[in-house]
Protein backbone atom coordinates (compact mmCIF):
# COMPACT_ATOMS: atom_id res chain seq x y z
CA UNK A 1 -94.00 -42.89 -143.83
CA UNK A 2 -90.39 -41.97 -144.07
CA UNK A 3 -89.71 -45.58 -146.44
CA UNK A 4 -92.53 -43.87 -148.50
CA UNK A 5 -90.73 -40.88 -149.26
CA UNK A 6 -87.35 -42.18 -149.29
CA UNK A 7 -87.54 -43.53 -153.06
CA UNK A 8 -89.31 -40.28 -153.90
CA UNK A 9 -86.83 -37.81 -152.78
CA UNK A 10 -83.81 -40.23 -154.33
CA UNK A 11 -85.34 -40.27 -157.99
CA UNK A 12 -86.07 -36.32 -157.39
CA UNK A 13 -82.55 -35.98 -156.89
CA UNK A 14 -81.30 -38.94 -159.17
CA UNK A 15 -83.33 -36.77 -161.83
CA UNK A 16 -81.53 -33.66 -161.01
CA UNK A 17 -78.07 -34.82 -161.03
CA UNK A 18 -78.43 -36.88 -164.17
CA UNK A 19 -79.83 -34.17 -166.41
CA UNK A 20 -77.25 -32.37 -168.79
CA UNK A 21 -79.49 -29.31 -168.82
CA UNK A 22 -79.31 -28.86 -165.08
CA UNK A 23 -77.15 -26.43 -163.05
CA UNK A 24 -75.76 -26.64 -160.29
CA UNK A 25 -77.87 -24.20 -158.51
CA UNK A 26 -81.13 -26.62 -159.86
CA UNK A 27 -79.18 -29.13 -158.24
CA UNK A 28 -78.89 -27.28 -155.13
CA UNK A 29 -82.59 -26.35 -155.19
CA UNK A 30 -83.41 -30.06 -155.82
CA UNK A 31 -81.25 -31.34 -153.12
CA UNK A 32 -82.46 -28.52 -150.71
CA UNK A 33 -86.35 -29.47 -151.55
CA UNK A 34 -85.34 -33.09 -150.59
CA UNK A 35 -84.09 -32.57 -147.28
CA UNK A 36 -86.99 -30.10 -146.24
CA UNK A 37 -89.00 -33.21 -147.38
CA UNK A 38 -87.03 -35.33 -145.36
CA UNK A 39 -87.28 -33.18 -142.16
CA UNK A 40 -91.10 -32.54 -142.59
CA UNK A 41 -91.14 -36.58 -142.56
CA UNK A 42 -88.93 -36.97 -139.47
CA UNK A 43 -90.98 -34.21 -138.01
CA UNK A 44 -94.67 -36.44 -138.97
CA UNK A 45 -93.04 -39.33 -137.38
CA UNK A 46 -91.79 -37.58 -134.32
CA UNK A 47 -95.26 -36.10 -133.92
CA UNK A 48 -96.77 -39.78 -134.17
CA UNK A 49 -94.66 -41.66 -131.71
CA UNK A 50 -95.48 -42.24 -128.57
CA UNK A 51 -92.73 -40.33 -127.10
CA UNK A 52 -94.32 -36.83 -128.03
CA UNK A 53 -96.48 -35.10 -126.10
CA UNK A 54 -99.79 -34.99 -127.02
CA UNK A 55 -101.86 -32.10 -127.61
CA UNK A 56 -104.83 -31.03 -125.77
CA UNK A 57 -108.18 -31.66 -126.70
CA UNK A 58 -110.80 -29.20 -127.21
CA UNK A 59 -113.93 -29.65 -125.30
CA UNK A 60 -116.17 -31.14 -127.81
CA UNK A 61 -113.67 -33.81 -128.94
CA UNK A 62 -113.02 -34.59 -125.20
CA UNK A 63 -117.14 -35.24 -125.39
CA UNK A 64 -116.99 -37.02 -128.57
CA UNK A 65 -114.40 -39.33 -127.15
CA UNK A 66 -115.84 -40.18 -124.32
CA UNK A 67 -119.11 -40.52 -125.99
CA UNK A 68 -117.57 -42.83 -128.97
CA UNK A 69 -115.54 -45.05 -126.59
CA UNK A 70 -119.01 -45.42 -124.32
CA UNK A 71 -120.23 -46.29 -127.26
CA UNK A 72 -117.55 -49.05 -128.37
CA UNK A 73 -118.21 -50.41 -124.77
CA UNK A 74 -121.67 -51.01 -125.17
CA UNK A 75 -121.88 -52.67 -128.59
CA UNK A 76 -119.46 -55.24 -126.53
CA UNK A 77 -122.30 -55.74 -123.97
CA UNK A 78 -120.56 -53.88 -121.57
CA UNK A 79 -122.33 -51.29 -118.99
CA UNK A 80 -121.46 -47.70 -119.49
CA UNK A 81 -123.66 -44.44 -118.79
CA UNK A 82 -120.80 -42.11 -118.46
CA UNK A 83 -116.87 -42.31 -119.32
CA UNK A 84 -115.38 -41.07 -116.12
CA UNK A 85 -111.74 -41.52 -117.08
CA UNK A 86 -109.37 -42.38 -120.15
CA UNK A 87 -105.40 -43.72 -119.62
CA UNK A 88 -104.00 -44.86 -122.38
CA UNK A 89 -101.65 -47.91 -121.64
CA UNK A 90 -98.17 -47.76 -122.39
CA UNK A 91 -97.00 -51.01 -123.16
CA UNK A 92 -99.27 -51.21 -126.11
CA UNK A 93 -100.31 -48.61 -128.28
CA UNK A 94 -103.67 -48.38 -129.48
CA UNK A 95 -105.17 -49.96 -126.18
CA UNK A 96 -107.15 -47.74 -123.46
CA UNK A 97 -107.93 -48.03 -119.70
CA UNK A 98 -111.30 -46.28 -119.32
CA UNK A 99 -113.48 -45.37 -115.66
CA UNK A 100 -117.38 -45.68 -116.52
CA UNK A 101 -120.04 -44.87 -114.32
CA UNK A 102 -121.94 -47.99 -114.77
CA UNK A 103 -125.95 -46.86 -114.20
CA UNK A 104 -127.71 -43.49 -115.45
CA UNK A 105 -128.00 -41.77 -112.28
CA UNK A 106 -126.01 -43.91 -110.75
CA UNK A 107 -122.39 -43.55 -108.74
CA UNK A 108 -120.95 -46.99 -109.23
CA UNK A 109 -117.73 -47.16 -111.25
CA UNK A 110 -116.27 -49.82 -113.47
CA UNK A 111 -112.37 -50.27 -115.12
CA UNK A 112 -112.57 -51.68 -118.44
CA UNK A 113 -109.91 -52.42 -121.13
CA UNK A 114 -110.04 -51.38 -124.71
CA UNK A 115 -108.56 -51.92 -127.77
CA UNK A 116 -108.97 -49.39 -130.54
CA UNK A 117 -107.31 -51.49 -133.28
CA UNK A 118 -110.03 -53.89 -132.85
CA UNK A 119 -112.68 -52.54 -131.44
CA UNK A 120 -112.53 -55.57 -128.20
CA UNK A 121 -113.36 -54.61 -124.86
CA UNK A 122 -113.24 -56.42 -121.47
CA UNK A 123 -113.86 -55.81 -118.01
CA UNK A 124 -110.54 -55.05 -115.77
């Protein structure tokens, strides 16, 4: 996201500077409008990595989670009644260890992996 704005915020201010009509202080302004740009991109990216702490669900998109990754388990022929648990992994983004109970009424648990950038899913 950041190499997306970079060219953006450089012809902005190649613009500014290179225009004999400008002054300084639309200069200024120019230059000051790029780097709030540039720190609203640094903050996008910070709040994507990783690293930051996530925020907390509400309720119904803790349900609709659990529902859609039951869901994704099925469709891979997997048994799931109930998502107990989700951890995602840390060595590799995208990818999800998830507790099922595996039976409707039933107490029996099962560890499965999943990938959300593909939509795969295996047993642990």
């Amino acid at each position: 996201m950041k190499k997306m704005l970079l060219p953006l915020i450089l012809a902005v201010l190649v613009s500014a500077c290179t225009d004999s009509t400008t002054s300084s202080d639309s200069a200024r302004e120019a230059a000051s409008a790029a780097a709030e740009a540039e720190a609203a991109a640094n903050a996008a990216v910070a709040a994507a990595s990783p690293e930051s702490k996530p925020r907390r669900l509400t309720p119904e998109e803790d349900k609709q989670g659990k529902e859609m990754i039951a869901l994704l388990l099925n469709l891979n022929s997997l048994l799931c009644a109930e998502v107990v648990e989700v951890n995602p992994l840390k060595v590799r983004p995208g990818v999800l260890e998830v507790k099922c109970i595996e039976y409707r009424g039933g107490t029996a648990t099962k560890n499965y992996i999943v990938d959300t950038n593909d939509g795969s899913a295996f047993p642990q």
